[in-house]
C-alpha atoms as a PDB file:
ATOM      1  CA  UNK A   1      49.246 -63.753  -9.980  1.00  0.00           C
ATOM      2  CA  UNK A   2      49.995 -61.304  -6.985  1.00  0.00           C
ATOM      3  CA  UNK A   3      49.761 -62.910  -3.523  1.00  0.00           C
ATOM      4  CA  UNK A   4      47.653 -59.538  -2.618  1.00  0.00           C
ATOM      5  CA  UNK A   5      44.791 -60.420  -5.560  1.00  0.00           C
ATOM      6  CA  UNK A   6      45.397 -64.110  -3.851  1.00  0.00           C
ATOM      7  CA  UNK A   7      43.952 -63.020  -0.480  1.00  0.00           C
ATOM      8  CA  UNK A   8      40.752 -61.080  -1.321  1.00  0.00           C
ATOM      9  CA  UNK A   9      39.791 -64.584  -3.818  1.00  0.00           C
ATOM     10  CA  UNK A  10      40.953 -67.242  -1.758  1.00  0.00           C
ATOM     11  CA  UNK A  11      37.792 -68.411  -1.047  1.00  0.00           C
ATOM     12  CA  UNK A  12      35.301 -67.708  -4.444  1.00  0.00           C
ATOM     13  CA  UNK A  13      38.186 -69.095  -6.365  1.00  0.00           C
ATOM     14  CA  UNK A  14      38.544 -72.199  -4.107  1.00  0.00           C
ATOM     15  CA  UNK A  15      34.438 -72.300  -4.769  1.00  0.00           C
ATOM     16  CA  UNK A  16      34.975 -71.841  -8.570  1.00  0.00           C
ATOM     17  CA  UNK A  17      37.383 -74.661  -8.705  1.00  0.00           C
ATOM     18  CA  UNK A  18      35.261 -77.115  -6.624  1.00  0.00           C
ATOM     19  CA  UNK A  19      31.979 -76.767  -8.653  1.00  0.00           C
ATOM     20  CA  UNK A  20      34.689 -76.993 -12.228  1.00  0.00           C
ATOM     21  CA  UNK A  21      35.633 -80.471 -10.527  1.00  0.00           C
ATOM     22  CA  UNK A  22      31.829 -81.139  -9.020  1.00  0.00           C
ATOM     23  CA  UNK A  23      30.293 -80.636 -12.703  1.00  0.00           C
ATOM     24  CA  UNK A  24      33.320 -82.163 -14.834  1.00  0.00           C
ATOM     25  CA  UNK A  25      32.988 -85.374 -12.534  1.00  0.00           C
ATOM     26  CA  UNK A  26      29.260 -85.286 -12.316  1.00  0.00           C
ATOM     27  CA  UNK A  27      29.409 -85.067 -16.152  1.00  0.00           C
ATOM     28  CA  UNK A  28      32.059 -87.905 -16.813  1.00  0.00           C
ATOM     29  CA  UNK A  29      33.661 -85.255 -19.508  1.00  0.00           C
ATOM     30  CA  UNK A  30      36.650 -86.631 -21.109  1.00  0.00           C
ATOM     31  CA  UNK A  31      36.865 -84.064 -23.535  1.00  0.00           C
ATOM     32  CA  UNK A  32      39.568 -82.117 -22.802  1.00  0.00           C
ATOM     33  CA  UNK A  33      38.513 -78.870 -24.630  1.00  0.00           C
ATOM     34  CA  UNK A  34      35.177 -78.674 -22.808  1.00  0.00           C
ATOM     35  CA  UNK A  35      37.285 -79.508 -19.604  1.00  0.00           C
ATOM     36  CA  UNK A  36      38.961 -76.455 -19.908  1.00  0.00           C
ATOM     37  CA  UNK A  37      35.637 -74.642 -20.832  1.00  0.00           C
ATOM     38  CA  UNK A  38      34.051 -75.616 -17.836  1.00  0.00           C
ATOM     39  CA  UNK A  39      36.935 -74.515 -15.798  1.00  0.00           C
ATOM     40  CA  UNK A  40      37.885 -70.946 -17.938  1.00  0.00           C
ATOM     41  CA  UNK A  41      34.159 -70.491 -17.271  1.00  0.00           C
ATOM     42  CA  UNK A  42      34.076 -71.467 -13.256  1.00  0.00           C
ATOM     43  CA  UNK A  43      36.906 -69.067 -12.988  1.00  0.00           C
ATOM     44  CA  UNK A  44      35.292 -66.358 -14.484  1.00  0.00           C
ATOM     45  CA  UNK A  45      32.134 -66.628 -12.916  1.00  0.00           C
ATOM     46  CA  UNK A  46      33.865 -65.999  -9.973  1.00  0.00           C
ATOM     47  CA  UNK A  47      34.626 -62.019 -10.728  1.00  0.00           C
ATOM     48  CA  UNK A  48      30.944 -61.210 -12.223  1.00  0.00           C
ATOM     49  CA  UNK A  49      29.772 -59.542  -9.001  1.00  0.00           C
ATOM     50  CA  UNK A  50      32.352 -57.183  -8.909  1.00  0.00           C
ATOM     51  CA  UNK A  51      30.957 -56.113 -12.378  1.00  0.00           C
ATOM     52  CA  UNK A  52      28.839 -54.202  -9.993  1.00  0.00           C
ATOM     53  CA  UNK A  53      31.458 -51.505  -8.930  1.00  0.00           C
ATOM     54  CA  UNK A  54      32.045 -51.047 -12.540  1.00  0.00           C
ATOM     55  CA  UNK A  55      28.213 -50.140 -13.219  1.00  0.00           C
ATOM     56  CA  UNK A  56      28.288 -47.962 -10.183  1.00  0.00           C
ATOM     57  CA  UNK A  57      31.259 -45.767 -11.340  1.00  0.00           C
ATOM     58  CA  UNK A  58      30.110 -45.699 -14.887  1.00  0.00           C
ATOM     59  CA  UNK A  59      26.160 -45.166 -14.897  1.00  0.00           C
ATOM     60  CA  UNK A  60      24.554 -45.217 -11.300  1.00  0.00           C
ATOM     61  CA  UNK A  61      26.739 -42.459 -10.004  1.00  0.00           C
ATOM     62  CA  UNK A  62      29.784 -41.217 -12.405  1.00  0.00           C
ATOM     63  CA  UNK A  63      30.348 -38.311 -10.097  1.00  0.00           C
ATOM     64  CA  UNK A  64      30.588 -39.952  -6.768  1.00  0.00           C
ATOM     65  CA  UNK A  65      34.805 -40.159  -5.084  1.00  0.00           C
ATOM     66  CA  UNK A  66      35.113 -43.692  -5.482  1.00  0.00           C
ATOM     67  CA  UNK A  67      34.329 -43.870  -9.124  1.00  0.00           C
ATOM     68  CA  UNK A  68      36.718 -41.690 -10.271  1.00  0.00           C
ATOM     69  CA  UNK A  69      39.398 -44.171  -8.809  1.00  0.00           C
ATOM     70  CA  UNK A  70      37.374 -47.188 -10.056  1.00  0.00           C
ATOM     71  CA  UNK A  71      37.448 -45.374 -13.457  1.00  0.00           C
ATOM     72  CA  UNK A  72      41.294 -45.150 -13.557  1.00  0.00           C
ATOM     73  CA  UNK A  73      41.973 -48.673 -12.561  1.00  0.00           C
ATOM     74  CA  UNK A  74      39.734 -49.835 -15.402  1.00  0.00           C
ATOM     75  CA  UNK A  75      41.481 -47.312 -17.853  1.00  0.00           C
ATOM     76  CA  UNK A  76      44.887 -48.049 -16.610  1.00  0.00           C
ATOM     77  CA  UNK A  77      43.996 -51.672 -16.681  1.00  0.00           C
ATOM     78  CA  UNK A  78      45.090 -52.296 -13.063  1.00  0.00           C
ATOM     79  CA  UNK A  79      43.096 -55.580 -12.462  1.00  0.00           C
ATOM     80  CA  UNK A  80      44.907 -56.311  -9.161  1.00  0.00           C
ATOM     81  CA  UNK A  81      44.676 -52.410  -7.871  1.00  0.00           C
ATOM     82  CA  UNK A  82      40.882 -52.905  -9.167  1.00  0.00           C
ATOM     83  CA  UNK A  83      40.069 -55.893  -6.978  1.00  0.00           C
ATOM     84  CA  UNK A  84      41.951 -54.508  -4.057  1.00  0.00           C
ATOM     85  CA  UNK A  85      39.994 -51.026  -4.141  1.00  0.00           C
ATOM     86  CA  UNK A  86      37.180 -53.237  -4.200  1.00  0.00           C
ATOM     87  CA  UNK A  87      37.664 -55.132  -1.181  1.00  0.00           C
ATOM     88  CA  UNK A  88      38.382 -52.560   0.721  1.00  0.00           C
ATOM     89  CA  UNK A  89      35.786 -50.390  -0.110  1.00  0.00           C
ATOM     90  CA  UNK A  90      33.065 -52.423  -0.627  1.00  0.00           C
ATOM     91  CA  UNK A  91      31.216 -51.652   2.549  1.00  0.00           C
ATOM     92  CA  UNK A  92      31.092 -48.015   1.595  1.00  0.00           C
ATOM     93  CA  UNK A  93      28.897 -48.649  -1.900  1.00  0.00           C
ATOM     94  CA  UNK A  94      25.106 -49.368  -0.359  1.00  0.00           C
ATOM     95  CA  UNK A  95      22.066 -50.455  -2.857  1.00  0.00           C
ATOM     96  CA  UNK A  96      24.392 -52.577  -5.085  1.00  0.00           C
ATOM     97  CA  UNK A  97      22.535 -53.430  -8.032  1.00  0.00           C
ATOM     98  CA  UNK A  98      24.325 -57.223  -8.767  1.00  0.00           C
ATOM     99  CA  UNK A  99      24.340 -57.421  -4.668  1.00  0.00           C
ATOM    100  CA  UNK A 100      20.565 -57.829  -4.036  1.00  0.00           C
ATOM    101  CA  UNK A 101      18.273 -60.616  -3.690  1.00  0.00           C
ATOM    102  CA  UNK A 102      16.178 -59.231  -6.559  1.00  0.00           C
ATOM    103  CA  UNK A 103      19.496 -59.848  -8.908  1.00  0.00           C
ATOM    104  CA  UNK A 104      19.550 -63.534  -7.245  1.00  0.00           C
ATOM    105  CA  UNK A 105      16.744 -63.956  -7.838  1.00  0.00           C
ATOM    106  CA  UNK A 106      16.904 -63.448 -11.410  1.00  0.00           C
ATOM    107  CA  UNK A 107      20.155 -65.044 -11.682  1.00  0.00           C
ATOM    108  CA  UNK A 108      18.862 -68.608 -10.054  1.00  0.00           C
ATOM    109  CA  UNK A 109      16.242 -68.221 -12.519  1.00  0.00           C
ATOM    110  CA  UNK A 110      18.390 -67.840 -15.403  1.00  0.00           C
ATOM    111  CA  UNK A 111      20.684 -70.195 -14.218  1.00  0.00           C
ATOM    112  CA  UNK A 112      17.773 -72.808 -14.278  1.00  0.00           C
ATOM    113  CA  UNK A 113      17.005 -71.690 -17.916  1.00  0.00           C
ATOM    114  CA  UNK A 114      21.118 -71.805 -18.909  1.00  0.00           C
ATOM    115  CA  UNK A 115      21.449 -75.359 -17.427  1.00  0.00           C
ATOM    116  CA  UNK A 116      18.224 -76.601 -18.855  1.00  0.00           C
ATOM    117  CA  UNK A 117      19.063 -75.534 -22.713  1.00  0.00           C
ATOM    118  CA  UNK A 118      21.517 -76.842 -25.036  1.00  0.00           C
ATOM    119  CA  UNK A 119      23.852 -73.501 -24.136  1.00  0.00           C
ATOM    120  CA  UNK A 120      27.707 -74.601 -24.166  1.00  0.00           C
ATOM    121  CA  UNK A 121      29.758 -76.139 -21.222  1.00  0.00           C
ATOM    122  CA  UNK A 122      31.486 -72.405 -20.790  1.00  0.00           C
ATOM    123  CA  UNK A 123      28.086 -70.535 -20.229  1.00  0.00           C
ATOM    124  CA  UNK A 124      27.058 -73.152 -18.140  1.00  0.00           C
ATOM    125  CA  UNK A 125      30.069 -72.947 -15.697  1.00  0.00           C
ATOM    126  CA  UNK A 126      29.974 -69.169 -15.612  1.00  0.00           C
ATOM    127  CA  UNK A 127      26.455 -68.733 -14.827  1.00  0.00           C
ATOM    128  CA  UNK A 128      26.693 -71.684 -12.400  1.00  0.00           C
ATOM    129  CA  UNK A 129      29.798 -70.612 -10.468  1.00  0.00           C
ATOM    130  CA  UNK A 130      28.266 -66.382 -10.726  1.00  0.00           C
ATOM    131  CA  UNK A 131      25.219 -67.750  -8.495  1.00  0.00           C
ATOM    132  CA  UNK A 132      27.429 -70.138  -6.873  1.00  0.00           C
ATOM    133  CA  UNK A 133      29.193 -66.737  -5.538  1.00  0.00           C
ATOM    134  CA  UNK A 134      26.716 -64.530  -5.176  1.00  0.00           C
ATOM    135  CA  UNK A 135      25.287 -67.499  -2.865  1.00  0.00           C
ATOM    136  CA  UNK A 136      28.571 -67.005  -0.801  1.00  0.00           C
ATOM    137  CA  UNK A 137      28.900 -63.345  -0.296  1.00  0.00           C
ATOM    138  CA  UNK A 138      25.025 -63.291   0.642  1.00  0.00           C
ATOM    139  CA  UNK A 139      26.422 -65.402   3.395  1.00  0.00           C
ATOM    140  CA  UNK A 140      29.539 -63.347   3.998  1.00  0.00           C
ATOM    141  CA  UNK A 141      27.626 -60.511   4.419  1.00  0.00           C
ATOM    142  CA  UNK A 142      24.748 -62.416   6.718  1.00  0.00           C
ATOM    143  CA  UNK A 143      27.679 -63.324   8.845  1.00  0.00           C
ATOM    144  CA  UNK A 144      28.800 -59.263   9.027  1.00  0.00           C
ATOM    145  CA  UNK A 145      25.193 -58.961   9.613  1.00  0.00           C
ATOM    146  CA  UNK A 146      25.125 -56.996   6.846  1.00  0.00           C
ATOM    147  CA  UNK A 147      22.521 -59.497   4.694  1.00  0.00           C
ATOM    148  CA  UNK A 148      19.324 -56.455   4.847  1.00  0.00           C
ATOM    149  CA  UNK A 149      21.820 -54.731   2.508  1.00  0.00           C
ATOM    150  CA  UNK A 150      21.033 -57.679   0.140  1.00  0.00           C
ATOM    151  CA  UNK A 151      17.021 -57.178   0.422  1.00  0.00           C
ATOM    152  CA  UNK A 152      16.751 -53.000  -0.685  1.00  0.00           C
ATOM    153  CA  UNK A 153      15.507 -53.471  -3.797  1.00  0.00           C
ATOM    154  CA  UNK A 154      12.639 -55.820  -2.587  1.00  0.00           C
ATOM    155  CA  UNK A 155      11.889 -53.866   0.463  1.00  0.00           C
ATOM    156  CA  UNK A 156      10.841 -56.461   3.153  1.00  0.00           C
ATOM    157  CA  UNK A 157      11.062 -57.383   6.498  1.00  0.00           C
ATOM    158  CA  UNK A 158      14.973 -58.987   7.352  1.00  0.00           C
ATOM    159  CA  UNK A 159      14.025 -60.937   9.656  1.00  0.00           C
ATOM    160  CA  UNK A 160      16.368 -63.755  11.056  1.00  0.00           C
ATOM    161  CA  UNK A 161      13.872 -66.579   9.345  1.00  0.00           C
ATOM    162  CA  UNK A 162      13.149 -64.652   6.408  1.00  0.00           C
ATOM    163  CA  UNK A 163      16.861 -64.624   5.662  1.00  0.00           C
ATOM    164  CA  UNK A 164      17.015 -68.378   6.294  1.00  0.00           C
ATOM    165  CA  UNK A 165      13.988 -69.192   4.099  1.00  0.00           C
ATOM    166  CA  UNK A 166      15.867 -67.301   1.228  1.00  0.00           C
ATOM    167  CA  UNK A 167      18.745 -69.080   1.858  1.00  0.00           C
ATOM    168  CA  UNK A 168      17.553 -72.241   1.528  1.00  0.00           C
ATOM    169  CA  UNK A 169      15.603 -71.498  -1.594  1.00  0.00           C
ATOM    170  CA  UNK A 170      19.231 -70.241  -2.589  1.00  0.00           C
ATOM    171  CA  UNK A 171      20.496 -73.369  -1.795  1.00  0.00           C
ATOM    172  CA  UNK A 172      18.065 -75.431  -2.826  1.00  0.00           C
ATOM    173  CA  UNK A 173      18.107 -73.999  -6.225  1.00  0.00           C
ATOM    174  CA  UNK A 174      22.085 -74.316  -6.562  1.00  0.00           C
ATOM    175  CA  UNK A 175      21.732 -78.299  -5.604  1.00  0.00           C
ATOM    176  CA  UNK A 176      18.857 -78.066  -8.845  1.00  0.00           C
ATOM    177  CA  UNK A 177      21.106 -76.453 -10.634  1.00  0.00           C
ATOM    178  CA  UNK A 178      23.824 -79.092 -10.314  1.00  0.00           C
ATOM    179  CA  UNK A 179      21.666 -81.660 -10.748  1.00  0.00           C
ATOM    180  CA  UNK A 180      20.278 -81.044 -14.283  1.00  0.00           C
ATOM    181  CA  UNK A 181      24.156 -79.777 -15.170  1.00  0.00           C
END
C-alpha cells in the first residue's frame, strides 16, 4: 500500500480497525474465519462514502470537469490516484448524496435493522464501520465548519445545538449499535 493512500486513511482505517477489535472482543469470536470477516468487512466499510464521488461522476452530473477524471481513475483502475483526487477535491463537490444527514439517517437506521437480524459477521462490520465513518467525517467537517453541508437535503436551521443534538443521536445510536452487535 502507497504511503500517499496511507495519509488521506490514517484515521477511518485506524477507526475501522478499532471497532474490528471492539466487536471481535465484545463477541468472544474464536472463529477464525468470521474473525477475518469482521475485519475484511471493518476495512471496507471504511471506503463506502467515497462511493459518493463515483455516483456523482456517473449519474448526478456525468458532464461536470471533475467526473471526467473520476471516470478515468475508475476505468484505469487507479485506486490510489482515485482516493487522492478525492481528498483533494472533496470540498469542491457540494450536496453529496452519501454526505448528508438524511443518508445518516437512513444508514443508523439500517444499521439497527443489520445488527438486529441474523445477517452475517461481514455485513455486520461493513455497515457498522460505514456509519462508524460517516459519524467521523460529519465531525471532520463540523470542525472545518463545514457540517450545514451535511444538512441540504433536510433543509433546517444549522444551528450550533442543532448540530450537537444530531450528534449525539449519532452517537448514541453507534453505542446501540455496538451493543446489540
Amino acid at each position: 500500500m502507497s504511503l500517499r493512500f496511507l495519509r488521506f486513511y490514517k484515521t477511518p482505517l485506524l477507526l475501522s480497525i478499532t471497532a474490528a477489535v471492539v466487536i471481535t472482543a465484545l463477541n468472544v469470536e474464536r472463529n477464525p474465519i468470521a474473525i477475518l470477516m469482521i475485519f475484511a468487512g471493518s476495512l471496507i466499510g471504511t471506503f463506502v462514502l467515497d462511493i459518493d464521488y463515483i455516483l456523482q461522476a456517473f449519474f448526478i452530473e456525468p458532464v461536470a470537469p471533475n467526473s471526467g477524471l473520476i471516470k478515468d481513475y475508475i476505468r484505469q483502475k487507479d485506486l490510489y490516484g482515485f482516493a487522492e483526487f478525492v481528498q483533494t477535491h472533496k470540498d469542491e463537490i457540494k450536496n453529496k448524496t452519501l454526505h448528508s444527514a438524511l443518508f445518516q439517517i437512513i444508514l443508523g437506521a439500517a444499521t439497527i435493522f443489520v445488527l438486529s437480524s441474523s445477517s452475517g459477521v461481514f455485513l455486520k462490520a461493513l455497515i457498522l464501520s460505514a456509519f462508524l465513518n460517516s459519524i467521523y467525517r460529519f465531525v471532520e467537517d463540523y470542525l472545518h465548519n463545514e457540517a450545514s453541508d451535511w444538512f441540504w437535503s433536510l433543509k433546517i436551521n444549522t444551528t450550533p445545538q442543532n448540530i450537537y443534538i444530531f450528534l449525539l443521536a449519532l452517537v448514541g445510536t453507534l453505542f446501540y449499535c455496538i451493543y446489540i452487535f
